[in-house]
C-alpha atoms as a PDB file:
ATOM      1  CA  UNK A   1      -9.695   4.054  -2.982  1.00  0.00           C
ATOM      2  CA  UNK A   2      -8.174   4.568   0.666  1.00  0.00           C
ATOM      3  CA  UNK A   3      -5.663   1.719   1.918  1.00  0.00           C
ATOM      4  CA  UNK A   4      -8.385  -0.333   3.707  1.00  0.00           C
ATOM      5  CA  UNK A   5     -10.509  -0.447  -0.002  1.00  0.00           C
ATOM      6  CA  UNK A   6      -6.926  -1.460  -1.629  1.00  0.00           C
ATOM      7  CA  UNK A   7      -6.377  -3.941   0.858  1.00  0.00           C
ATOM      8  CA  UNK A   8      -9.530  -5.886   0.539  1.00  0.00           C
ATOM      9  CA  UNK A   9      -8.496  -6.154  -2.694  1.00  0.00           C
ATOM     10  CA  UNK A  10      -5.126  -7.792  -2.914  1.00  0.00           C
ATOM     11  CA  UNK A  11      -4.474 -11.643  -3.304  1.00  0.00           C
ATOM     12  CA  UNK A  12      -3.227 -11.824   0.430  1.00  0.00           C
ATOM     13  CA  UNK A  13      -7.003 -11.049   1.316  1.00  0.00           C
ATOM     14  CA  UNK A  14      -8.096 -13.623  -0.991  1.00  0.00           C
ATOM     15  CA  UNK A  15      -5.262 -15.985   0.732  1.00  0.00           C
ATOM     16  CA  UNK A  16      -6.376 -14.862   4.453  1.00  0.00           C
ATOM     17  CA  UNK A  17     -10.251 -15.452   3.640  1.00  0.00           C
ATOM     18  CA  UNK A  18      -9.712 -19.062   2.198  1.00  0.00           C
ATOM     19  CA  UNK A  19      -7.889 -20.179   5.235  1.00  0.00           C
ATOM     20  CA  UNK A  20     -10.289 -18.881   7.996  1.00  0.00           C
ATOM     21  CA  UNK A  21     -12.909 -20.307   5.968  1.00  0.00           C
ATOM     22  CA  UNK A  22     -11.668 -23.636   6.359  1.00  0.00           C
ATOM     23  CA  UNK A  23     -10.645 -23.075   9.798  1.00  0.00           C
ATOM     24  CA  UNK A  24     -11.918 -20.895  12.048  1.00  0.00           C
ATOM     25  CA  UNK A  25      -9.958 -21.436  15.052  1.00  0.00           C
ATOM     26  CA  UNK A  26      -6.649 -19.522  14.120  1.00  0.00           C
ATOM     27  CA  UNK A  27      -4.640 -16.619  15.320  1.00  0.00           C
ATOM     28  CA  UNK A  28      -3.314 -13.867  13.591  1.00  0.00           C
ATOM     29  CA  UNK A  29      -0.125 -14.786  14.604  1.00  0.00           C
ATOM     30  CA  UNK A  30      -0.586 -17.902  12.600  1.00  0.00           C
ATOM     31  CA  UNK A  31      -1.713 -16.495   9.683  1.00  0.00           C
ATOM     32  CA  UNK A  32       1.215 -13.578  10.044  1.00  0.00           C
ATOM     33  CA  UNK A  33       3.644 -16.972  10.108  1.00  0.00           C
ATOM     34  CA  UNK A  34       2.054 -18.978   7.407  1.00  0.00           C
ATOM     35  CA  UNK A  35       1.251 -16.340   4.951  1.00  0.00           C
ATOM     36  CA  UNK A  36       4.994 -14.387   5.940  1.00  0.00           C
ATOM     37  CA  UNK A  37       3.434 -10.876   6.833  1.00  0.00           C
ATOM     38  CA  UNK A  38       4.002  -8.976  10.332  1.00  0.00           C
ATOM     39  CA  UNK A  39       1.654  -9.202  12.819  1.00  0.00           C
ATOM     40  CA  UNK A  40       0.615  -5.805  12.399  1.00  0.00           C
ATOM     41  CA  UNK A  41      -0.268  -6.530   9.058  1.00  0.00           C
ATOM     42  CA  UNK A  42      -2.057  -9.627   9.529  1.00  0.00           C
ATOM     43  CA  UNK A  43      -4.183  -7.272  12.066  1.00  0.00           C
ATOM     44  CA  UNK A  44      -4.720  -4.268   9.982  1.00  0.00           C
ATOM     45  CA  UNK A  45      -5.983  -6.892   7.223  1.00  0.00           C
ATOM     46  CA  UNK A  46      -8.546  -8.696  10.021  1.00  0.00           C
ATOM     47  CA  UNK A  47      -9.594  -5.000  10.918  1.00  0.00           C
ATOM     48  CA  UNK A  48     -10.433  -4.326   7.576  1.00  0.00           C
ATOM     49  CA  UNK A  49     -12.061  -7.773   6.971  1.00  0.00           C
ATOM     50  CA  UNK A  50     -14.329  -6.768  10.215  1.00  0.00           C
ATOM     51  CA  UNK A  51     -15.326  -3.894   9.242  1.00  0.00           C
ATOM     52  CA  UNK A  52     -16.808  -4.686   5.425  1.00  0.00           C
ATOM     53  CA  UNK A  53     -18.501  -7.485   7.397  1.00  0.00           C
ATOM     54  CA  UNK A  54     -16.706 -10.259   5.723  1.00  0.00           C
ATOM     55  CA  UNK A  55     -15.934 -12.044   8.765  1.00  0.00           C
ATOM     56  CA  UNK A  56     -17.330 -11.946  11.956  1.00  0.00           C
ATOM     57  CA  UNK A  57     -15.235 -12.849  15.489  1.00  0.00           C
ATOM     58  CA  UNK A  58     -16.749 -14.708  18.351  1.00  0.00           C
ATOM     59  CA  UNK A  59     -14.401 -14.787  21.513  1.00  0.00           C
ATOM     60  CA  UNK A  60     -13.882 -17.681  23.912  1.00  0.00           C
ATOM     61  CA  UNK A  61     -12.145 -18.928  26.520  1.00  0.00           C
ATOM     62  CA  UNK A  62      -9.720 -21.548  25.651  1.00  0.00           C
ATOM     63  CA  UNK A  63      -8.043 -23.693  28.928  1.00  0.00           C
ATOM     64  CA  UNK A  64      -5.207 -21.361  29.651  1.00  0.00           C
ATOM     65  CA  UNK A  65      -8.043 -19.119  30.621  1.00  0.00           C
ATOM     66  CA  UNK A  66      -7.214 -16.549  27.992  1.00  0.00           C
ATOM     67  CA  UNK A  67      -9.660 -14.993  25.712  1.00  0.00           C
ATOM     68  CA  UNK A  68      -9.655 -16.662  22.526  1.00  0.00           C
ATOM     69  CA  UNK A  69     -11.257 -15.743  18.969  1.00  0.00           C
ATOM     70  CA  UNK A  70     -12.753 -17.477  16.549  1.00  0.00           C
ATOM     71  CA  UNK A  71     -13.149 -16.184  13.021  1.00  0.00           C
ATOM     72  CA  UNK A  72     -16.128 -16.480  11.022  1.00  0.00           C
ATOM     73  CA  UNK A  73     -16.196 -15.823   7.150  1.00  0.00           C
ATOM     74  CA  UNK A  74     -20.095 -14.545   6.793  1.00  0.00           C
ATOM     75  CA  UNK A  75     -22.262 -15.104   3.489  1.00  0.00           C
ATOM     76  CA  UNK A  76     -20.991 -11.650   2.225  1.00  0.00           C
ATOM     77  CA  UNK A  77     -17.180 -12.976   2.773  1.00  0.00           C
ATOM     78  CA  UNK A  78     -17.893 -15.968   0.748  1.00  0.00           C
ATOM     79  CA  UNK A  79     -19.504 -13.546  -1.991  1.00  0.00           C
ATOM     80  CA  UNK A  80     -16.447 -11.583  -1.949  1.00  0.00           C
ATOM     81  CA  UNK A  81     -14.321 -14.604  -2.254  1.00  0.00           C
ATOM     82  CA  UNK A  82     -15.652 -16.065  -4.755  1.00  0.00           C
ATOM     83  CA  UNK A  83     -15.405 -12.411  -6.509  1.00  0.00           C
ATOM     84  CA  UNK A  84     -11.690 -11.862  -5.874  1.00  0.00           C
ATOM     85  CA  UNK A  85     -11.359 -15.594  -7.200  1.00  0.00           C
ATOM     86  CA  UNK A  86     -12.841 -14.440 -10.319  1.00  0.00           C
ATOM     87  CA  UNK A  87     -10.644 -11.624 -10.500  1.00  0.00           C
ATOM     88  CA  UNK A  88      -7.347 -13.284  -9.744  1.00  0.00           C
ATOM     89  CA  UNK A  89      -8.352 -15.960 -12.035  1.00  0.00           C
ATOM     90  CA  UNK A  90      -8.802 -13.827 -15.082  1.00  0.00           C
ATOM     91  CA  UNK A  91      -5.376 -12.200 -14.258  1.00  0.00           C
ATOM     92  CA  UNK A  92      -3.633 -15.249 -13.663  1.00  0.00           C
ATOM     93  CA  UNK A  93      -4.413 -16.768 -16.995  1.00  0.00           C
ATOM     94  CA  UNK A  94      -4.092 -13.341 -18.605  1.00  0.00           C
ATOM     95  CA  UNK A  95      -0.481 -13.641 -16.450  1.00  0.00           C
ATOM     96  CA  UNK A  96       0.380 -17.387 -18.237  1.00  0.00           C
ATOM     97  CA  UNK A  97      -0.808 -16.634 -21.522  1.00  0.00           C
ATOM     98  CA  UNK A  98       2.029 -14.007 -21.770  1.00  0.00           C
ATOM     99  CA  UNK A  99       4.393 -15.859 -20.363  1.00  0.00           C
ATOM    100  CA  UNK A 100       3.709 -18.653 -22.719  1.00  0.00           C
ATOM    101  CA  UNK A 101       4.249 -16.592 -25.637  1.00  0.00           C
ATOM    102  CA  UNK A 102       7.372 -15.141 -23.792  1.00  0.00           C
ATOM    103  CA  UNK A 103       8.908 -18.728 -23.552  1.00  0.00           C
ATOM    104  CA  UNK A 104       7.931 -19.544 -27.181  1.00  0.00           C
ATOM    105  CA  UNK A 105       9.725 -16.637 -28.192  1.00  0.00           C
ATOM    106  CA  UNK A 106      12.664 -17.797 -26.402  1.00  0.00           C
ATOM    107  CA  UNK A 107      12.427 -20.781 -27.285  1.00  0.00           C
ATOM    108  CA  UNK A 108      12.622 -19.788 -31.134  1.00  0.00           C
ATOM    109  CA  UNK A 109      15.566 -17.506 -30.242  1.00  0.00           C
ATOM    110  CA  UNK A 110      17.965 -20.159 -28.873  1.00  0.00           C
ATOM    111  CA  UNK A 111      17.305 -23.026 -31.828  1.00  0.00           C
ATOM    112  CA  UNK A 112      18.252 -20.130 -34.400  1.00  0.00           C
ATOM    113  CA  UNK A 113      21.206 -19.118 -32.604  1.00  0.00           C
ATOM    114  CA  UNK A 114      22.237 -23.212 -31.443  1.00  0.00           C
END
């Protein structure tokens, strides 16, 4: 799996496509600040999104009269999505079950020794 592959499947990718599906008209620097990842990051990641055609970018020009982007999750980005929400769900709950026990077994240790 090379680092692009590994990338697409991380929980940051799953973060990144849930927020430009619900809005479009973002900047990577924005999503670098929100999500706490460098720039370059937040780029590599959009790269990476482009090219498995999970989103798509339409430019503009916004009134500073600076080219502007718009992302645009496409039907295979929402497929994917809902794939790596699958995935993170199953580990997740995998992830709590464990921990439950973990507390329980805590739990049991410090009433024997109260």
């Amino acid at each position: 799996m090379n680092r692009s592959d590994y990338i697409l499947e991380s929980e940051r990718t799953l973060e990144l496509l849930r927020e430009i599906e619900a809005n479009s008209n973002l900047t990577q620097r924005y999503l670098a600040q929100k999500y706490d990842i460098s720039l370059g990051k937040t780029n590599f990641i959009i790269k990476a999104l482009l090219d498995k055609g999970l989103i798509k970018v339409q430019s503009f020009k916004n009134s500073k009269n600076k080219m502007g982007y718009i992302y645009l999750i496409t039907p295979h980005g929402i497929s994917t999505k809902v794939q790596l929400i699958h995935k993170f769900f199953i580990k997740k709950v995998g992830e709590y079950e464990r921990l439950k026990r973990e507390i329980e077994g805590f739990k049991g240790e410090f009433l024997l020794n109260k």
